[in-house]
C-alpha atoms as a PDB file:
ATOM      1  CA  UNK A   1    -106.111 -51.018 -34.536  1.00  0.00           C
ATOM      2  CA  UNK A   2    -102.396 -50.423 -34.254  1.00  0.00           C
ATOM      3  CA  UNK A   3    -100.436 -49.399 -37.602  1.00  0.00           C
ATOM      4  CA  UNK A   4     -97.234 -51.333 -39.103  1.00  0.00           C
ATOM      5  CA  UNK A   5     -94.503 -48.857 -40.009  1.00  0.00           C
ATOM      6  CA  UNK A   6     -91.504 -49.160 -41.653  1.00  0.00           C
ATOM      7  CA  UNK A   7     -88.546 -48.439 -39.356  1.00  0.00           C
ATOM      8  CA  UNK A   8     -87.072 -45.037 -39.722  1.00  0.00           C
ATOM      9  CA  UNK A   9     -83.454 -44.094 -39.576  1.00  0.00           C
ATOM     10  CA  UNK A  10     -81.933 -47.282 -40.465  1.00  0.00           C
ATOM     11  CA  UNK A  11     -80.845 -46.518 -44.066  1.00  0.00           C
ATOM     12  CA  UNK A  12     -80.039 -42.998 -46.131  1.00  0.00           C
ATOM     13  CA  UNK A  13     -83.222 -41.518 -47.615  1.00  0.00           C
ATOM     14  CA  UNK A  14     -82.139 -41.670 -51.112  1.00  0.00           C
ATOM     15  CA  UNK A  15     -81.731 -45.297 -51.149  1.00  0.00           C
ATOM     16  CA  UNK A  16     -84.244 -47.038 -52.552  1.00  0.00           C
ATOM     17  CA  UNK A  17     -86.610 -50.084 -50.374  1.00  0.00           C
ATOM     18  CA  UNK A  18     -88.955 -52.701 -51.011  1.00  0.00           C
ATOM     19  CA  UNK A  19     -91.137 -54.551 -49.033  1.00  0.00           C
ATOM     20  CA  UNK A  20     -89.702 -57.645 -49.886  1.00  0.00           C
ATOM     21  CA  UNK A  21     -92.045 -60.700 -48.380  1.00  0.00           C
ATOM     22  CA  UNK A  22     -95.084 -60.657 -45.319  1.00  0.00           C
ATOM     23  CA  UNK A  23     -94.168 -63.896 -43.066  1.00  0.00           C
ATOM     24  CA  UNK A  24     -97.628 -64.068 -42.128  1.00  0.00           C
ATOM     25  CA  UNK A  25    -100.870 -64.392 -44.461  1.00  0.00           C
ATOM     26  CA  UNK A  26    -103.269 -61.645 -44.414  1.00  0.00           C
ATOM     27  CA  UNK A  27    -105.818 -62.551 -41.643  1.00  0.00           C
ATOM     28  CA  UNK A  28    -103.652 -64.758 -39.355  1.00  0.00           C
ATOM     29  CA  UNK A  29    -103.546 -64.249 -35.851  1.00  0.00           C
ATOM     30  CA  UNK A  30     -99.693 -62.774 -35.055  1.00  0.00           C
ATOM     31  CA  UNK A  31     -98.036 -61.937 -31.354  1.00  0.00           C
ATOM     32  CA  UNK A  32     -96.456 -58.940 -30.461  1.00  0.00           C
ATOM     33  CA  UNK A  33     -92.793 -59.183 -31.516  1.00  0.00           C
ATOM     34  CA  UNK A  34     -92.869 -61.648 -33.939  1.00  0.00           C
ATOM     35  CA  UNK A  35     -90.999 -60.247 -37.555  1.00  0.00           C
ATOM     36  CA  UNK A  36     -94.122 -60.038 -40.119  1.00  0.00           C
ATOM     37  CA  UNK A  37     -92.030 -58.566 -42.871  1.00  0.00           C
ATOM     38  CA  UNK A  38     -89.104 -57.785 -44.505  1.00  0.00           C
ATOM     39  CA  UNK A  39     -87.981 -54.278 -46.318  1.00  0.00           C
ATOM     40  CA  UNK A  40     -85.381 -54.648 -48.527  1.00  0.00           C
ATOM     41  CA  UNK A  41     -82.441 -51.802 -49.160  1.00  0.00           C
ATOM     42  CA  UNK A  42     -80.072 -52.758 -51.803  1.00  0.00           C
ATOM     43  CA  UNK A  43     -78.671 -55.696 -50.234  1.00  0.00           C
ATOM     44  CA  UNK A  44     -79.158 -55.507 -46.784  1.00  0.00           C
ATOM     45  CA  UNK A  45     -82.555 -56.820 -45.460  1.00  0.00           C
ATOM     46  CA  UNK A  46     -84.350 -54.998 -42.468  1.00  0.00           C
ATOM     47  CA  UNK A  47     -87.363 -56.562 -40.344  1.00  0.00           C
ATOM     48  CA  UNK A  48     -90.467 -55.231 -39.181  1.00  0.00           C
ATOM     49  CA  UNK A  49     -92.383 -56.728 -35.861  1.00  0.00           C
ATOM     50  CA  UNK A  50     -95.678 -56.694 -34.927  1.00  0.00           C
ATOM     51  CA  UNK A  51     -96.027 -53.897 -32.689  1.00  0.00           C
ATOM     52  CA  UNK A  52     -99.189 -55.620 -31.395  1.00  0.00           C
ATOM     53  CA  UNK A  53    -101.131 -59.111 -30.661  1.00  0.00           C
ATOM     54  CA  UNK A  54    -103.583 -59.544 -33.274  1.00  0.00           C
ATOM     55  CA  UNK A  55    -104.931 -60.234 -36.627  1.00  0.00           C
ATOM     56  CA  UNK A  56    -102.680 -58.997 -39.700  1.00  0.00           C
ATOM     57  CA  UNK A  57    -103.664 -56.521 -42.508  1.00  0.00           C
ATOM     58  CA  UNK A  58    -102.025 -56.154 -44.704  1.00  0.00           C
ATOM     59  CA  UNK A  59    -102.127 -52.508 -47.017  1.00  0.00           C
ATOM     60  CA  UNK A  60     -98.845 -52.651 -48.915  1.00  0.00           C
ATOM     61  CA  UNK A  61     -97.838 -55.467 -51.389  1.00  0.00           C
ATOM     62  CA  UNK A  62     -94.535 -57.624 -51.901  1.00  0.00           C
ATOM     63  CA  UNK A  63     -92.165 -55.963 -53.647  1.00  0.00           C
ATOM     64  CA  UNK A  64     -94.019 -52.217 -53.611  1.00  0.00           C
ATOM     65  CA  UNK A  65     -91.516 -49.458 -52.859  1.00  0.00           C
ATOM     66  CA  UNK A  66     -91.623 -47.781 -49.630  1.00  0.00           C
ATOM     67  CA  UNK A  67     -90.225 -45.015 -47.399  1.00  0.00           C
ATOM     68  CA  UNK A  68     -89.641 -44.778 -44.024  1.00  0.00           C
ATOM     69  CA  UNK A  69     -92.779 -44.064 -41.951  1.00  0.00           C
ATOM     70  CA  UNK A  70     -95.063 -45.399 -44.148  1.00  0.00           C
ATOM     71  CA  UNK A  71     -98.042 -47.629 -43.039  1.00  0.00           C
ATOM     72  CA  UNK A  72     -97.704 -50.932 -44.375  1.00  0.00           C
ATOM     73  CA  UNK A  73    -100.801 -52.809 -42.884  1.00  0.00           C
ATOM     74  CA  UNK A  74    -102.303 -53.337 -39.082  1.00  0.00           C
ATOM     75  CA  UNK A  75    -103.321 -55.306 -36.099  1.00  0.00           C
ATOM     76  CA  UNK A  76    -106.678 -55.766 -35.240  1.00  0.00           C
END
């Protein structure tokens, strides 16, 4: 299993972020590289990609707050 993130370093800590939407349903089959979500900060939209081939799990829902680092869901 290799963890989702959210990216690190690409906004100031004291701002605020959302995971805005998954691309991809829980369960489907996703290739490494492909965006699978969005985080939103303020206005300005940031991507995540699959760091793996794989099935998608997903541990954090749309619109939950998160912070850099954090898991957000998997590849199996």
């Amino acid at each position: 299993m290799t963890e989702i993130l959210v990216p690190q370093g690409q906004w100031e800590p004291d701002q605020e972020a959302a995971l805005a939407t998954w691309l991809y349903e829980e369960g489907e089959a996703v290739q490494a590289g492909v965006t699978v979500a969005e985080i939103m900060v303020e206005k300005t939209s940031f991507e995540i990609a699959a760091p793996a081939s794989g099935t998608l799990c997903i541990a954090v829902a749309e619109d939950e707050i998160v912070v850099p680092g954090q898991v957000v869901g998997s590849i199996k």
